[in-house]
N, C-alpha and C. Protein backbone atom coordinates (compact mmCIF):
# COMPACT_ATOMS: atom_id res chain seq x y z
N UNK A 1 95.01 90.51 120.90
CA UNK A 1 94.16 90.63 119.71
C UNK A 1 95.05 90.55 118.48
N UNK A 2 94.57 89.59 117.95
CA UNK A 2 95.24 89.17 116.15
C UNK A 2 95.00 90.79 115.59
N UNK A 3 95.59 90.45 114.00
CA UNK A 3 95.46 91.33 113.55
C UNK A 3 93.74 91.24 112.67
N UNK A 4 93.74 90.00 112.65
CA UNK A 4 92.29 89.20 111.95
C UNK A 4 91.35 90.37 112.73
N UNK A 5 91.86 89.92 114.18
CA UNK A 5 90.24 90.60 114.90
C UNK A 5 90.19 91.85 114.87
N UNK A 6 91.49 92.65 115.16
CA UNK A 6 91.33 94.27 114.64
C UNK A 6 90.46 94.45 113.67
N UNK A 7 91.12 93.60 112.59
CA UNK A 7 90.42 93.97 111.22
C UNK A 7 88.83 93.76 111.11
N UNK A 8 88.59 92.68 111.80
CA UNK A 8 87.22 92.26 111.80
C UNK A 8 85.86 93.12 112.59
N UNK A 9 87.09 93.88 113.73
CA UNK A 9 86.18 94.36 114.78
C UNK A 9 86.23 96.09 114.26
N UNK A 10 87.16 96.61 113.59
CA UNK A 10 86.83 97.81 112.51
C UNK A 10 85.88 97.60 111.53
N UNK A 11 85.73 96.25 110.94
CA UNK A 11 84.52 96.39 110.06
C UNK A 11 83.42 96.39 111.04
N UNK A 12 83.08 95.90 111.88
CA UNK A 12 82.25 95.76 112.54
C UNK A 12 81.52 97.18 112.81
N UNK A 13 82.38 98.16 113.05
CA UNK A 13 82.06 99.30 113.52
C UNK A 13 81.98 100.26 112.03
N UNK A 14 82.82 100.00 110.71
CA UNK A 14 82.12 100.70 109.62
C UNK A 14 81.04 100.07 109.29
N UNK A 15 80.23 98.60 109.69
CA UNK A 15 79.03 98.06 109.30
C UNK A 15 78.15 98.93 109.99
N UNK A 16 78.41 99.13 111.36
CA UNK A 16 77.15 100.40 112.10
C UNK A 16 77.07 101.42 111.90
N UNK A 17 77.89 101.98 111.09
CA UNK A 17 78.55 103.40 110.74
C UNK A 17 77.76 103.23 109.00
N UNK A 18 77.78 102.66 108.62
CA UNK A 18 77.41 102.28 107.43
C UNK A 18 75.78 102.15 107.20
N UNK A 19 75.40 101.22 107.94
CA UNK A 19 74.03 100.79 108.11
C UNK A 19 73.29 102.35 108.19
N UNK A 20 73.95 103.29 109.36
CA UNK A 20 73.33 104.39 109.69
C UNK A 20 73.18 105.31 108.81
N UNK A 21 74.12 105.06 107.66
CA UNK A 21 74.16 106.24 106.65
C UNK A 21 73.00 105.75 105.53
N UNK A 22 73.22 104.42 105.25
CA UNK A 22 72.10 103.92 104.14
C UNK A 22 70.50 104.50 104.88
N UNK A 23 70.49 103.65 106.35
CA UNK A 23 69.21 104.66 106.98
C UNK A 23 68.55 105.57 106.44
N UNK A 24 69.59 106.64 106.80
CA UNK A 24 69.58 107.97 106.45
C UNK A 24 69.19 108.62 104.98
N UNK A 25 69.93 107.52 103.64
CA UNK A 25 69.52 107.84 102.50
C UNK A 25 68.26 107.27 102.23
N UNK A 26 67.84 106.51 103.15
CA UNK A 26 66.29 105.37 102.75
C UNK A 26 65.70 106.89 103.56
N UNK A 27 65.36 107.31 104.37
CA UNK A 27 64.98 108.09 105.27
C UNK A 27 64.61 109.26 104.26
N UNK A 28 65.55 109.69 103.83
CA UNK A 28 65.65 111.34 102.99
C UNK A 28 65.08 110.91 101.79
N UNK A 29 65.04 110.02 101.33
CA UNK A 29 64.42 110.23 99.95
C UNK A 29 62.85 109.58 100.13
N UNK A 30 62.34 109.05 101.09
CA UNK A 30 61.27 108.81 101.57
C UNK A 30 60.56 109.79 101.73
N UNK A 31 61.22 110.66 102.61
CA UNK A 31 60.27 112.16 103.12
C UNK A 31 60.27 113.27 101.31
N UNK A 32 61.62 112.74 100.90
CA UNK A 32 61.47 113.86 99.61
C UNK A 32 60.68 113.12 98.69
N UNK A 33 59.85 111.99 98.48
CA UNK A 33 59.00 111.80 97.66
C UNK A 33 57.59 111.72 98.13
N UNK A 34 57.57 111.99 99.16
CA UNK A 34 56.05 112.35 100.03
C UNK A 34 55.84 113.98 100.14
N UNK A 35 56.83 114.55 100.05
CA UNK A 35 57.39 116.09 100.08
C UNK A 35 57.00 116.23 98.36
N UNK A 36 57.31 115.29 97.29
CA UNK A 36 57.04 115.60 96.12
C UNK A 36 55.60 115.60 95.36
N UNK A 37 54.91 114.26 95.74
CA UNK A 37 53.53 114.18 95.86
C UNK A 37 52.62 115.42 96.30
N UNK A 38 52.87 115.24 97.81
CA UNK A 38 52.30 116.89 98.27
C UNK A 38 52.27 117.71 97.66
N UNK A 39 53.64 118.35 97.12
CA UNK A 39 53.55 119.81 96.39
C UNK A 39 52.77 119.32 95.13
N UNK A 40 52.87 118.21 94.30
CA UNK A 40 51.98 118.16 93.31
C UNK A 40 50.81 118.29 93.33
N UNK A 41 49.88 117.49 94.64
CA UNK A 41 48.77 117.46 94.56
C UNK A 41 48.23 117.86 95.57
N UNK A 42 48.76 118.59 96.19
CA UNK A 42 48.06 119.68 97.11
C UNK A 42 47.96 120.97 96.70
N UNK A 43 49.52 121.20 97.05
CA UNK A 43 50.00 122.56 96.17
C UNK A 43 49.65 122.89 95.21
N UNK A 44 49.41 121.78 94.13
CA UNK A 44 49.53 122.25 92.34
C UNK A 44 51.17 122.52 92.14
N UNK A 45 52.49 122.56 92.44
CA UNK A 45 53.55 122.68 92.37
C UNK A 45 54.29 121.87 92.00
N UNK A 46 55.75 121.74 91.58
CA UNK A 46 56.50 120.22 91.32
C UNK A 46 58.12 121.27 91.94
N UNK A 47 58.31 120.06 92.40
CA UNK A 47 59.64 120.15 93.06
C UNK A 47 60.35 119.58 91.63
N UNK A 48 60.89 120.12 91.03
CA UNK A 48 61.41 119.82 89.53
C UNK A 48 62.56 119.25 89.96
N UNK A 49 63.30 119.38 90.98
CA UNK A 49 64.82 118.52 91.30
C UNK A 49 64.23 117.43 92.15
N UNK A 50 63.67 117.14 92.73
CA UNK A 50 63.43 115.58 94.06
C UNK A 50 63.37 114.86 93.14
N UNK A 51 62.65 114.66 91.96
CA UNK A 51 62.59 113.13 91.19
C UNK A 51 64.41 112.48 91.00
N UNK A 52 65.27 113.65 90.59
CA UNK A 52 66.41 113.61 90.36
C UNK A 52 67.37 113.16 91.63
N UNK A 53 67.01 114.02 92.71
CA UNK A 53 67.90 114.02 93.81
C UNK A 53 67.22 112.14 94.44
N UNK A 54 66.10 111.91 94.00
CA UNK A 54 65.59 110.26 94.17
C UNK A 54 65.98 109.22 93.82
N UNK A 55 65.96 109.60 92.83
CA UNK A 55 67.16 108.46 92.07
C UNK A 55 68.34 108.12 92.21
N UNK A 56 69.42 109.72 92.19
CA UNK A 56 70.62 109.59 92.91
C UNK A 56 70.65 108.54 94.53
N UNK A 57 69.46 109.31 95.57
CA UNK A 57 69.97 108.69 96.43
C UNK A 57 69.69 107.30 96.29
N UNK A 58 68.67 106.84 95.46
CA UNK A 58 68.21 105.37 95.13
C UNK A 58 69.74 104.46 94.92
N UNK A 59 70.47 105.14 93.86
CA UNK A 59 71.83 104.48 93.72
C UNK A 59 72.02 104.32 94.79
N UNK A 60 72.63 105.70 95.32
CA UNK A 60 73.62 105.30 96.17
C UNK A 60 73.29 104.28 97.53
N UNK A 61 72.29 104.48 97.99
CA UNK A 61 71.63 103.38 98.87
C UNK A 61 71.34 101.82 98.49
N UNK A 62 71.47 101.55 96.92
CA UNK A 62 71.60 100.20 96.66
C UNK A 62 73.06 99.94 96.65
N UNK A 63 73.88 100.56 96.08
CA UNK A 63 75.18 100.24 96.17
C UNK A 63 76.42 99.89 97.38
N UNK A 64 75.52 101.29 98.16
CA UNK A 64 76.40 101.20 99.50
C UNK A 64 75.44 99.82 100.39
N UNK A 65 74.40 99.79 100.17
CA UNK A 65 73.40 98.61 100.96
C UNK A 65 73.84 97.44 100.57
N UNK A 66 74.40 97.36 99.31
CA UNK A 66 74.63 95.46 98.93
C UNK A 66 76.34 95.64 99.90
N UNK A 67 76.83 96.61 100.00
CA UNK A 67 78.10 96.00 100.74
C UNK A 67 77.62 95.91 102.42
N UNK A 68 76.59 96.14 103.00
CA UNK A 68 75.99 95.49 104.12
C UNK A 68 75.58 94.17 104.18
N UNK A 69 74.81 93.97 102.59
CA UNK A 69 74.20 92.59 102.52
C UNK A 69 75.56 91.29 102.55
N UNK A 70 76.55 92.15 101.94
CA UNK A 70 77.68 91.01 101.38
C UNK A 70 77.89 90.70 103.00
N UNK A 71 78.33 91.57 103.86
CA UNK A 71 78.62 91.23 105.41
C UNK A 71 77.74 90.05 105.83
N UNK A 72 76.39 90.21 106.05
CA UNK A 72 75.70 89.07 106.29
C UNK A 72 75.60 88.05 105.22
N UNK A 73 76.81 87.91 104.25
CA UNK A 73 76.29 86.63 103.09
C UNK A 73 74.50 86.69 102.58
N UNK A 74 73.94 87.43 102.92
CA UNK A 74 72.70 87.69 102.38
C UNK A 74 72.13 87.61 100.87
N UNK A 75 72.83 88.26 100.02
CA UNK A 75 72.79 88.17 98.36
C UNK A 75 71.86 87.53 98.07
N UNK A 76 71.03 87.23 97.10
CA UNK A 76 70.46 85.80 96.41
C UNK A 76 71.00 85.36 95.95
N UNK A 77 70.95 83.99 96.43
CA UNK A 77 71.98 82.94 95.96
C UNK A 77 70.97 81.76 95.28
N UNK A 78 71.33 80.38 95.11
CA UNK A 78 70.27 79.55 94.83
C UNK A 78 70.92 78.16 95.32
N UNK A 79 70.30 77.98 96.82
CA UNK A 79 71.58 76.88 97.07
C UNK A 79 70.43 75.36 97.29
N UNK A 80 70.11 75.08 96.35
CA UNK A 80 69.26 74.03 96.15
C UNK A 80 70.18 72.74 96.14
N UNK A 81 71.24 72.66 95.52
CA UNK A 81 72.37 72.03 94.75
C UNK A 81 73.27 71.94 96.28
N UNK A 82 73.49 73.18 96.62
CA UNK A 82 74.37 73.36 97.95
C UNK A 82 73.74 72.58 99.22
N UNK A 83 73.11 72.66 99.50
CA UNK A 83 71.99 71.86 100.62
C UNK A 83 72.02 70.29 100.64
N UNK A 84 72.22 69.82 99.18
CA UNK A 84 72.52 68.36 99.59
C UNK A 84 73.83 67.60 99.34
N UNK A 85 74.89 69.00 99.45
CA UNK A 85 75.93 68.28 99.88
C UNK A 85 76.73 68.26 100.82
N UNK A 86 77.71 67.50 101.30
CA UNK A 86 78.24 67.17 102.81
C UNK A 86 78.93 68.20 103.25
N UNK A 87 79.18 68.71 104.28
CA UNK A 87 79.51 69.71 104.83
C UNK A 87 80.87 70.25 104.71
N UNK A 88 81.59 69.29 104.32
CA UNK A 88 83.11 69.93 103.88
C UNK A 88 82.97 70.52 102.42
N UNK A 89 82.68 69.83 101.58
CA UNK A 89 82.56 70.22 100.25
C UNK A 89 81.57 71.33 100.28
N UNK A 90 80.61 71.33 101.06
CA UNK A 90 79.82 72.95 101.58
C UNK A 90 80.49 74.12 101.67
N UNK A 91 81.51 73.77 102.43
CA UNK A 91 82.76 74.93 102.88
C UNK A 91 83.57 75.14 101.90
N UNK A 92 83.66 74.32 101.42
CA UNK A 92 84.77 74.93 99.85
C UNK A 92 83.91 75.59 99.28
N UNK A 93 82.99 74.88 98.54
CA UNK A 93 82.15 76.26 97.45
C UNK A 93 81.40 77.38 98.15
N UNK A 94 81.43 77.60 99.41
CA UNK A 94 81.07 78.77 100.33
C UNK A 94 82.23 79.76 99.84
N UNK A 95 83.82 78.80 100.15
CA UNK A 95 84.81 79.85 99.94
C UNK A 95 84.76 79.89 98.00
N UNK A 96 84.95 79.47 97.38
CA UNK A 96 84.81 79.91 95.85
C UNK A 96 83.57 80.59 95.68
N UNK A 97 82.63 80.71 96.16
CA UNK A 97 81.73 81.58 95.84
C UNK A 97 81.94 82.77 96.44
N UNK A 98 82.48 83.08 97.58
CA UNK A 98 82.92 84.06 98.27
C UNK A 98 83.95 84.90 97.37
N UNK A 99 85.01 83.90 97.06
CA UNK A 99 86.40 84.45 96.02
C UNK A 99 85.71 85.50 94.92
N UNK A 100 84.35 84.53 94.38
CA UNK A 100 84.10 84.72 92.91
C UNK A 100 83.00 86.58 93.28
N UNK A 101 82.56 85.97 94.42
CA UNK A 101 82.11 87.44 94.44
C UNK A 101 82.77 88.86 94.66
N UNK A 102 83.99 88.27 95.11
CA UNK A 102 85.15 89.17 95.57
C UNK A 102 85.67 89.85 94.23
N UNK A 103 85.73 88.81 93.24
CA UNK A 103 86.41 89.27 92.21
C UNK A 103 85.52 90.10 91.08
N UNK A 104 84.75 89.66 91.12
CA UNK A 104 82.84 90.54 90.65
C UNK A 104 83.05 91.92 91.24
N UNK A 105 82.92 91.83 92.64
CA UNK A 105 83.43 92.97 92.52
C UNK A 105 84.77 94.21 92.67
N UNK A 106 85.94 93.53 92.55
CA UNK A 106 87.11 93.73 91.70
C UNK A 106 86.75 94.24 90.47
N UNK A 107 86.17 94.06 89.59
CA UNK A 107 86.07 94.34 88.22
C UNK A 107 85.08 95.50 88.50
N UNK A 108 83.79 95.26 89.32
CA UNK A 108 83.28 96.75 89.29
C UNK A 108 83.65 97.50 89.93
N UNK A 109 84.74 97.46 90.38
CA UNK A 109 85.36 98.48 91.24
C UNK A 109 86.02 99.42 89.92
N UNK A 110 86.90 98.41 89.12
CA UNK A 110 87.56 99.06 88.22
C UNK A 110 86.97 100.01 86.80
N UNK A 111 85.71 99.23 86.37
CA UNK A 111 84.71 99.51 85.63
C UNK A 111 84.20 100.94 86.09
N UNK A 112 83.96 100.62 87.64
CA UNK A 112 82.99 101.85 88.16
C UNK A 112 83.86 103.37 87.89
N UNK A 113 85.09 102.53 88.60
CA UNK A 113 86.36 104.02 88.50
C UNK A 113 86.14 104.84 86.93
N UNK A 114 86.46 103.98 85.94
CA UNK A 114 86.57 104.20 84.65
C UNK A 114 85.40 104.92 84.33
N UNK A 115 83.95 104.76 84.56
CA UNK A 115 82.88 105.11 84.55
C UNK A 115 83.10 106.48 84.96
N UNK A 116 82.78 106.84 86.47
CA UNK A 116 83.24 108.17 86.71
C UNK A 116 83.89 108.78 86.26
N UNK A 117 85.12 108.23 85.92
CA UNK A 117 86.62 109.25 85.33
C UNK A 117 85.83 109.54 84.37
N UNK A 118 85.64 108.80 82.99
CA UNK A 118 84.48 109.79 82.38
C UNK A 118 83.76 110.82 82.00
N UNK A 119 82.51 110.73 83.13
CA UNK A 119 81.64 111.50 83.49
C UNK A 119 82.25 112.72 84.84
N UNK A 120 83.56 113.27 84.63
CA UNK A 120 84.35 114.40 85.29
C UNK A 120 83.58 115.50 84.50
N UNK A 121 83.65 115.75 83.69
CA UNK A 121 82.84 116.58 82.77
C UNK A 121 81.67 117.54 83.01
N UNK A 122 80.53 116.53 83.45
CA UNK A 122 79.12 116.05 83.52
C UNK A 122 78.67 116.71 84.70
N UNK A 123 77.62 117.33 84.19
CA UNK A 123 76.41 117.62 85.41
C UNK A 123 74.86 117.38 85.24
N UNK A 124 74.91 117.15 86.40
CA UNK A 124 73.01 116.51 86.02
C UNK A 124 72.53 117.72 86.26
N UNK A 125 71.56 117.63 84.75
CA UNK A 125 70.74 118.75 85.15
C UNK A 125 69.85 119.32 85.62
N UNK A 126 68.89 118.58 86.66
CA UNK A 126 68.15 119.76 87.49
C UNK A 126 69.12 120.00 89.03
N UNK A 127 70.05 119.16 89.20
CA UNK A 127 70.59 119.40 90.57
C UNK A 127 71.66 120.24 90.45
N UNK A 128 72.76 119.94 89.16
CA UNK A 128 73.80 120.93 88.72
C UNK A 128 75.31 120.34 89.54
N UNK A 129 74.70 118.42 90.25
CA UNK A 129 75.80 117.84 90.68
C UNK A 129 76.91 117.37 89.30
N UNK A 130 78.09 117.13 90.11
CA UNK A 130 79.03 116.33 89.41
C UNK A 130 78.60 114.95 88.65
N UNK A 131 78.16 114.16 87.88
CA UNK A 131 77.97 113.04 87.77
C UNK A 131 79.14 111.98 87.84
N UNK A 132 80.62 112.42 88.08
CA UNK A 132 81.57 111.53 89.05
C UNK A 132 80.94 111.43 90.76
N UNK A 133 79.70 112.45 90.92
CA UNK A 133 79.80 111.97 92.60
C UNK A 133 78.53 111.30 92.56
N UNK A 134 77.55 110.71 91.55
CA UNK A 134 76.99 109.73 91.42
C UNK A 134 77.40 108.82 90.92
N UNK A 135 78.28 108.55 90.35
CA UNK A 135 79.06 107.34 89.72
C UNK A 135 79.95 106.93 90.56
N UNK A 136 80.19 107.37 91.29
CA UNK A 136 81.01 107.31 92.40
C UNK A 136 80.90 106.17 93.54
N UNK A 137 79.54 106.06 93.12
CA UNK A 137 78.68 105.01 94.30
C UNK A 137 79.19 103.39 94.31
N UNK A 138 79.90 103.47 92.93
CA UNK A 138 79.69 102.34 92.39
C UNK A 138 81.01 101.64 92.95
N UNK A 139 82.15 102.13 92.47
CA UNK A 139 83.50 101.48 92.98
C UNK A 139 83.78 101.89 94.78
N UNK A 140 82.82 102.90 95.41
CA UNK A 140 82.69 102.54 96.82
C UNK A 140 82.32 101.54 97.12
N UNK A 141 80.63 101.53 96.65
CA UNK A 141 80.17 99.95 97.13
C UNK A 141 80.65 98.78 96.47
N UNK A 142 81.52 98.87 95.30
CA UNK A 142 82.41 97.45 95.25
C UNK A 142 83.57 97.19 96.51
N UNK A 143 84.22 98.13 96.73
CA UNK A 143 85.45 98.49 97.50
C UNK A 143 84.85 97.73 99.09
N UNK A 144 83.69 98.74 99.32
CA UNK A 144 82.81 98.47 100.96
C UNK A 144 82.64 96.67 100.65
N UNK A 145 82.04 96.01 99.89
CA UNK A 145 82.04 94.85 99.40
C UNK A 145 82.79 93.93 99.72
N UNK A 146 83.82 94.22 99.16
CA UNK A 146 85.34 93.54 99.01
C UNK A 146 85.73 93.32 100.30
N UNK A 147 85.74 94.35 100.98
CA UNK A 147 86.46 94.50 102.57
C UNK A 147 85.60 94.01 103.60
N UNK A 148 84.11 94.00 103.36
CA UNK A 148 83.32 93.05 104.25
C UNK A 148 83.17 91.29 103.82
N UNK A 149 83.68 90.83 102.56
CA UNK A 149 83.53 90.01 102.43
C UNK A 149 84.79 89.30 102.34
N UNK A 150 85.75 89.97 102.76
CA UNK A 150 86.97 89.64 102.89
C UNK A 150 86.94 89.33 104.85
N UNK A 151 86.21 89.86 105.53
CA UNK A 151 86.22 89.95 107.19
C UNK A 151 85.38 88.95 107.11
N UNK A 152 84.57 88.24 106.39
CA UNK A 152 83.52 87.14 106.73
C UNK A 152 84.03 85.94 106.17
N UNK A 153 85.11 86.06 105.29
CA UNK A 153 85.28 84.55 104.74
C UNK A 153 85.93 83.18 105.36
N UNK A 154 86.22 83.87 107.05
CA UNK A 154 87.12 82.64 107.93
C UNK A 154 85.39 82.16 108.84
N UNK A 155 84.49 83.06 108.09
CA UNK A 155 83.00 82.52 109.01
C UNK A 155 82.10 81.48 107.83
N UNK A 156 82.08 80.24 108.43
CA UNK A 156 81.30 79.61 107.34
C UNK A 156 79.79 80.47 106.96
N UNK A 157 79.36 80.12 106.01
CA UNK A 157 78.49 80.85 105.35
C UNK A 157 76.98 80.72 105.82
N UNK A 158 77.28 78.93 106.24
CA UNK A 158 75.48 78.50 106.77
C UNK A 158 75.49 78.17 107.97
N UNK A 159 74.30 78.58 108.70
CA UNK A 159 74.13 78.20 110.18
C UNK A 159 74.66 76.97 110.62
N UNK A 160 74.79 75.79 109.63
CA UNK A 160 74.64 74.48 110.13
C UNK A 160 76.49 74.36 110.11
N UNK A 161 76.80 75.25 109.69
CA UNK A 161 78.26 74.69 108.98
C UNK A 161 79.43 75.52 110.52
N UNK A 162 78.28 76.20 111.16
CA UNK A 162 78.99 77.36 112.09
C UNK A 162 78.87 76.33 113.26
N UNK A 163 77.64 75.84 113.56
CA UNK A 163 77.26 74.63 114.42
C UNK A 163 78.70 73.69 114.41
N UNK A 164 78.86 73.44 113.77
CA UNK A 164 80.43 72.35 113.15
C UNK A 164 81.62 73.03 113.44
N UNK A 165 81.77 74.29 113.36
CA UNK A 165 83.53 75.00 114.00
C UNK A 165 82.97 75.65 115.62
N UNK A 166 82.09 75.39 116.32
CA UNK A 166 81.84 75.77 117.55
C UNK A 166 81.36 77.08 117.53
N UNK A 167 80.55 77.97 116.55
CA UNK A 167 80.16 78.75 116.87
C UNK A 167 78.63 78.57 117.03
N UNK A 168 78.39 79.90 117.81
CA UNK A 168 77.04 79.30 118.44
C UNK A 168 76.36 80.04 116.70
N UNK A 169 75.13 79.47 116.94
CA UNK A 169 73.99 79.53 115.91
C UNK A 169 73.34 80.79 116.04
């Protein structure tokens, strides 16, 4: 085993490890806004922190979720332009678009850091969290990003192009 496939076959296993945790935040803030409804309009009550603790996990489940999507090349893209051209020149702007997203998020990695450092200070106030450990979300899921789209870029990007280096479809 290369060192490629180590590397490839550890992401593999933080992608399931990963997937399970986003789950989990889609999961919990599902039940805590059906949990919030209820107490409103059953109860007459308000859970004065779930709207808050909703949002948080809303971040963090988009942030950490687009570095799942980057694994499967998933993103929206718009490959109208890409589709009618020949399959080598396919593979190059697969890899420059790959680079360019890499470096996208490079910068929010750095942005995000800066962001948090910041907000060290800061607490949200109905939960009384850190707002570095919601800001936090951000240069993870650039970082998670980076490192899955760094394990996918020796895989062409489109079914048809995988057909062409012998992988199956």
């Amino acid at each position: 085993m290369t060192l490629l496939d180590a590397y490839e076959a550890g992401m593999d296993r933080l992608y399931i490890g990963l997937r399970a945790v986003v789950v989990s935040i889609l999961a919990f803030y599902l039940v805590l806004v059906l949990l919030q409804v209820f107490f409103r309009y059953v109860l007459n009550e308000s859970l004065f922190w779930a709207e808050e603790a909703v949002r948080f996990s809303m971040v963090w489940s988009t942030l950490l979720g687009s570095a799942l999507v980057a694994r499967d090349r998933a993103h929206i893209r718009i490959d109208v332009v890409e589709n009618l051209l020949p399959p080598g020149i396919r593979r190059g702007l697969d890899i420059v678009l790959d680079l360019l997203m890499i470096a996208f998020c490079l910068i929010l990695m750095v942005t995000g850091l800066q962001f948090a450092g910041r907000s060290m200070m800061q607490t949200s106030p109905s939960l009384d969290l850190p707002m570095w450990a919601v800001y936090g979300a951000m240069p993870l899921g650039a970082v998670l990003q980076v490192a899955f789209m760094l394990s996918v870029l020796r895989r062409p990007a489109t079914p048809h192009l995988a057909a062409l280096d012998g992988e199956p479809v």
